[in-house]
N, C-alpha and C. Protein backbone atom coordinates (compact mmCIF):
# COMPACT_ATOMS: atom_id res chain seq x y z
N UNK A 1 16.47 3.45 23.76
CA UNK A 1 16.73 3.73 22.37
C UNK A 1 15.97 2.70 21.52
N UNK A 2 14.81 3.29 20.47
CA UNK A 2 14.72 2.58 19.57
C UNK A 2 15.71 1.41 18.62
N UNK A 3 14.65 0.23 18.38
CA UNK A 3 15.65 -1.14 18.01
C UNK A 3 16.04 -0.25 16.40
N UNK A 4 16.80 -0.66 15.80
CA UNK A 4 17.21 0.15 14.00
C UNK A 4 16.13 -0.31 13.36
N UNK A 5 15.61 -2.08 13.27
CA UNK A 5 14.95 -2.13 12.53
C UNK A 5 13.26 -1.66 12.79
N UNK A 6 13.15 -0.93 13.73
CA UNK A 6 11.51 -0.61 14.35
C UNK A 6 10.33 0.02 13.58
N UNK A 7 9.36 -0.45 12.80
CA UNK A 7 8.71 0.41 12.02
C UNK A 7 7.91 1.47 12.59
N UNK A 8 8.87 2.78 12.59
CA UNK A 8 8.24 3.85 13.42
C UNK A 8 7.82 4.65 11.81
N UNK A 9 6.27 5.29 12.14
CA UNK A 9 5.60 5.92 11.03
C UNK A 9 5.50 7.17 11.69
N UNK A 10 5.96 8.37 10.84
CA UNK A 10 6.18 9.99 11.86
C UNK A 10 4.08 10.03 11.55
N UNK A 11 3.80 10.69 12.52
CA UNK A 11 2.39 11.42 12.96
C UNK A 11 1.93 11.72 11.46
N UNK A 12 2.41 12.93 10.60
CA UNK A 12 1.84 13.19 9.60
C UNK A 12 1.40 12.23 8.37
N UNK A 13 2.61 11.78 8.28
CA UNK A 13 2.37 10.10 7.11
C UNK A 13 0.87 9.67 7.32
N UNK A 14 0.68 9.39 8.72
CA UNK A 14 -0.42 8.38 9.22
C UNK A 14 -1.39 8.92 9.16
N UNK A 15 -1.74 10.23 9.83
CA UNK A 15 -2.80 11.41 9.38
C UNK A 15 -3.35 11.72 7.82
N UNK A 16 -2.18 11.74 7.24
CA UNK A 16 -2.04 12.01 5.46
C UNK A 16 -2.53 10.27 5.08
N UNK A 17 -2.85 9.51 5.82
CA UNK A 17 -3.18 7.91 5.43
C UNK A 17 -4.37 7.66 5.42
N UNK A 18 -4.64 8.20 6.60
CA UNK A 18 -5.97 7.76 7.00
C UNK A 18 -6.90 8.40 6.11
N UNK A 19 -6.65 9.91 6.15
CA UNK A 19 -7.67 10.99 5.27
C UNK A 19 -7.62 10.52 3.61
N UNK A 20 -6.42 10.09 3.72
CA UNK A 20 -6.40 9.45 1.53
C UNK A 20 -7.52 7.93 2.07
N UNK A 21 -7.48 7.22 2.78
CA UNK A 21 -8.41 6.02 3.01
C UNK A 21 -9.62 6.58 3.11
N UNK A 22 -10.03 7.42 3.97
CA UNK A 22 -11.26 7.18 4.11
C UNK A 22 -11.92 8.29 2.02
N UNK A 23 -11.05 8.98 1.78
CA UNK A 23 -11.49 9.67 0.31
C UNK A 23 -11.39 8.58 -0.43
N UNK A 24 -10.43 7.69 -0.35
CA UNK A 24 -10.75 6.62 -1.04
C UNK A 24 -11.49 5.63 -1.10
N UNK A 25 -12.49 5.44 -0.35
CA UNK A 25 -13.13 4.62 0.02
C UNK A 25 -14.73 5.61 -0.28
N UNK A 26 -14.80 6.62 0.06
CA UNK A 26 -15.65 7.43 -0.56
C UNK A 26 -15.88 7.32 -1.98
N UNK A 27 -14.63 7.54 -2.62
CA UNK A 27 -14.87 7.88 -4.17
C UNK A 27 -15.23 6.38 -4.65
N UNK A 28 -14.87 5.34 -4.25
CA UNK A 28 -15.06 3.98 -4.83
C UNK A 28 -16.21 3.58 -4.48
N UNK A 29 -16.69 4.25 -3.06
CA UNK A 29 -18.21 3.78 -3.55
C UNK A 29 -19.19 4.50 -3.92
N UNK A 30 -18.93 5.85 -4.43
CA UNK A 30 -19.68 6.48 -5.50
C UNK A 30 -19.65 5.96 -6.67
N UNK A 31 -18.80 5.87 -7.18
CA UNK A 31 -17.97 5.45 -8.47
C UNK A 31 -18.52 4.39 -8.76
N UNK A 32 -18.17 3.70 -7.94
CA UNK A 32 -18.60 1.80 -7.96
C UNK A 32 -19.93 1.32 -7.59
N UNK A 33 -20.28 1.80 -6.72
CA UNK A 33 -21.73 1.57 -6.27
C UNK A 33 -22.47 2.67 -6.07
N UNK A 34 -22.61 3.74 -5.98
CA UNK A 34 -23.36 4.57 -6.46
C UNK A 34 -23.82 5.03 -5.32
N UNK A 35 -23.27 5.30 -4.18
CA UNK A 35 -23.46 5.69 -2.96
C UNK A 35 -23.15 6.67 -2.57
N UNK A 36 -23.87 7.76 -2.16
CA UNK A 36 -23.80 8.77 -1.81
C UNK A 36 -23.66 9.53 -0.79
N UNK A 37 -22.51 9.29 0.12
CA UNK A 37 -22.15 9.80 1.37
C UNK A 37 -21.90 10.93 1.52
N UNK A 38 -21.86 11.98 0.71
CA UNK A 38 -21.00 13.36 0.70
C UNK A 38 -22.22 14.31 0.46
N UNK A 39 -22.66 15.07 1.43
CA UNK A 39 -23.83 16.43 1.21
C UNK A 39 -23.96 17.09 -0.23
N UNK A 40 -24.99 17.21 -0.03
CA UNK A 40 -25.19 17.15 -1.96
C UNK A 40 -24.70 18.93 -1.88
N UNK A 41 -24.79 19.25 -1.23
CA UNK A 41 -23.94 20.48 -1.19
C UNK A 41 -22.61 20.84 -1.35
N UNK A 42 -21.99 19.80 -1.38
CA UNK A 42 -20.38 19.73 -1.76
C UNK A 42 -20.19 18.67 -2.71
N UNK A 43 -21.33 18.14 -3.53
CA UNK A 43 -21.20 17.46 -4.63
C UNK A 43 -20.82 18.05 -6.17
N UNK A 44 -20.33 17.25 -7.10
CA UNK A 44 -20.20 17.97 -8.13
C UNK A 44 -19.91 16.60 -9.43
N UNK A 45 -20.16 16.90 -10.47
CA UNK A 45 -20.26 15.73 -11.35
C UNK A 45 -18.78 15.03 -11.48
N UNK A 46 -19.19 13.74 -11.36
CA UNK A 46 -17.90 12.58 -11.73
C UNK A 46 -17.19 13.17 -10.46
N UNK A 47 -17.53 13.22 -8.71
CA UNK A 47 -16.55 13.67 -8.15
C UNK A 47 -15.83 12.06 -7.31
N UNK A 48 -16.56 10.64 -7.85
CA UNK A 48 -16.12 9.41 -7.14
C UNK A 48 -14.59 9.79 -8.06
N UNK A 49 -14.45 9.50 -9.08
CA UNK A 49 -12.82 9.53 -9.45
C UNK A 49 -11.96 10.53 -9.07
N UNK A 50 -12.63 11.68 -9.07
CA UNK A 50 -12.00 12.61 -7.83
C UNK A 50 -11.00 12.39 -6.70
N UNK A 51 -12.44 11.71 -5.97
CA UNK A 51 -12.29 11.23 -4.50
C UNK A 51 -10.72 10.50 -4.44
N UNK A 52 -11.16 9.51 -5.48
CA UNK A 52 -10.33 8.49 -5.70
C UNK A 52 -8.53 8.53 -5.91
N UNK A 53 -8.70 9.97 -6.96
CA UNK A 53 -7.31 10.49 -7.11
C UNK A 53 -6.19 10.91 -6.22
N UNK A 54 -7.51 12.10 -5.52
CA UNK A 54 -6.99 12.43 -4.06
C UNK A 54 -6.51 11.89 -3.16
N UNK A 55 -7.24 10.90 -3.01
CA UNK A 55 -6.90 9.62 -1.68
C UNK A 55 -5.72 8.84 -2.09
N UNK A 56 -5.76 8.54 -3.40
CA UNK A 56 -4.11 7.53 -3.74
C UNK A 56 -2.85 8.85 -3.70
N UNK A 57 -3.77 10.08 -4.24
CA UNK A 57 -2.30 10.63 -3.75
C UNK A 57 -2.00 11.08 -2.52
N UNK A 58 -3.03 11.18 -1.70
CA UNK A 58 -2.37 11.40 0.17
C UNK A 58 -1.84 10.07 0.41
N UNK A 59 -2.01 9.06 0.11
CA UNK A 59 -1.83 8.11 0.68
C UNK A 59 0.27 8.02 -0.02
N UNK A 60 0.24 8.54 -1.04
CA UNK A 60 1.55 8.10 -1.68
C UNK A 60 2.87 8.32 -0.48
N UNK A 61 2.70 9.36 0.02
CA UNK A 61 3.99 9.80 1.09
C UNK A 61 3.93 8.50 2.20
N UNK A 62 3.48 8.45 2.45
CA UNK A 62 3.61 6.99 3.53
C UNK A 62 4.45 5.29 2.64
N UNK A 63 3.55 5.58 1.68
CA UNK A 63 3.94 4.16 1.00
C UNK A 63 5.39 4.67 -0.09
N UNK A 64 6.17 6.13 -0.55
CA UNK A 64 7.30 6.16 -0.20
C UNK A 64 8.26 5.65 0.58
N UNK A 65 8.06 6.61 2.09
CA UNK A 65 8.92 6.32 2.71
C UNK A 65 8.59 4.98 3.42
N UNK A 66 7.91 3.76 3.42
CA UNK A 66 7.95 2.86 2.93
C UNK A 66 8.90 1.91 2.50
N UNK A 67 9.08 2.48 1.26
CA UNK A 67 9.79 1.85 0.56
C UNK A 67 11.29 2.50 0.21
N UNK A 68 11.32 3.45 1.18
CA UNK A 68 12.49 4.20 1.19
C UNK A 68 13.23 3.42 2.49
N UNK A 69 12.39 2.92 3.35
CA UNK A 69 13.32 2.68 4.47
C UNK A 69 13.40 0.76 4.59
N UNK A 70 12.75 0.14 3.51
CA UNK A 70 12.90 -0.94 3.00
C UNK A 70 14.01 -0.97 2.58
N UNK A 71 14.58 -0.08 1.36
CA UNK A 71 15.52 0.32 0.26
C UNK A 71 16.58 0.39 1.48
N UNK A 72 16.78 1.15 2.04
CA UNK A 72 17.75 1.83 3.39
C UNK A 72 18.52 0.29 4.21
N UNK A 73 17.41 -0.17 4.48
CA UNK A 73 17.32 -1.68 5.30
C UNK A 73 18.06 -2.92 4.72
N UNK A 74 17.78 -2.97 3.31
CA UNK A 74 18.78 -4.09 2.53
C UNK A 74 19.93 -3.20 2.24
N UNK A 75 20.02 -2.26 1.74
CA UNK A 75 21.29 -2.01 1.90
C UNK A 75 22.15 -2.26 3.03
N UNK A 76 21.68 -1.63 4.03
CA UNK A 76 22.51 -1.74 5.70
C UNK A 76 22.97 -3.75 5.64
N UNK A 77 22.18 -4.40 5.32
CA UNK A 77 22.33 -5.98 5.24
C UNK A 77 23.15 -6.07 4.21
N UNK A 78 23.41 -5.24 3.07
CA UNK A 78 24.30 -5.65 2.23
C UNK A 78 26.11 -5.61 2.52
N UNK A 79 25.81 -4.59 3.95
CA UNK A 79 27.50 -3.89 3.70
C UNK A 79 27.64 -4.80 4.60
């Protein structure tokens, strides 16, 4: 049996993490440095802030529950 306090991350979170990182890291260095990793065939104007949006919001469900099971954790220490 898992210990209570074990930071177990379910499969999708981490999947939904990685793919917001690597868009994020795309759009910032279009955006920012002007680098062009993405086939100009699936390009489209101003798409680094795009990138950028996308990726902070896949990334949000992980850094929720996060902070949902932080939240969960001091409580359990409080009672």
């Amino acid at each position: 049996m898992p210990e209570k306090n074990s930071m177990f991350f379910p499969p999708v979170l981490l999947i939904l993490d990685i793919i917001g990182t690597v868009l994020l890291g795309l759009g910032l260095a279009k955006h920012f440095a002007h680098i062009d990793v993405i086939p100009a065939t699936l390009r489209f104007e101003n798409y680094g802030p795009v990138l950028i949006g996308v990726g902070a919001a896949l990334m949000l469900p992980i850094m929720v529950h996060i902070v949902n099971r932080a939240k969960n954790g001091a409580q359990d220490r409080h009672v």
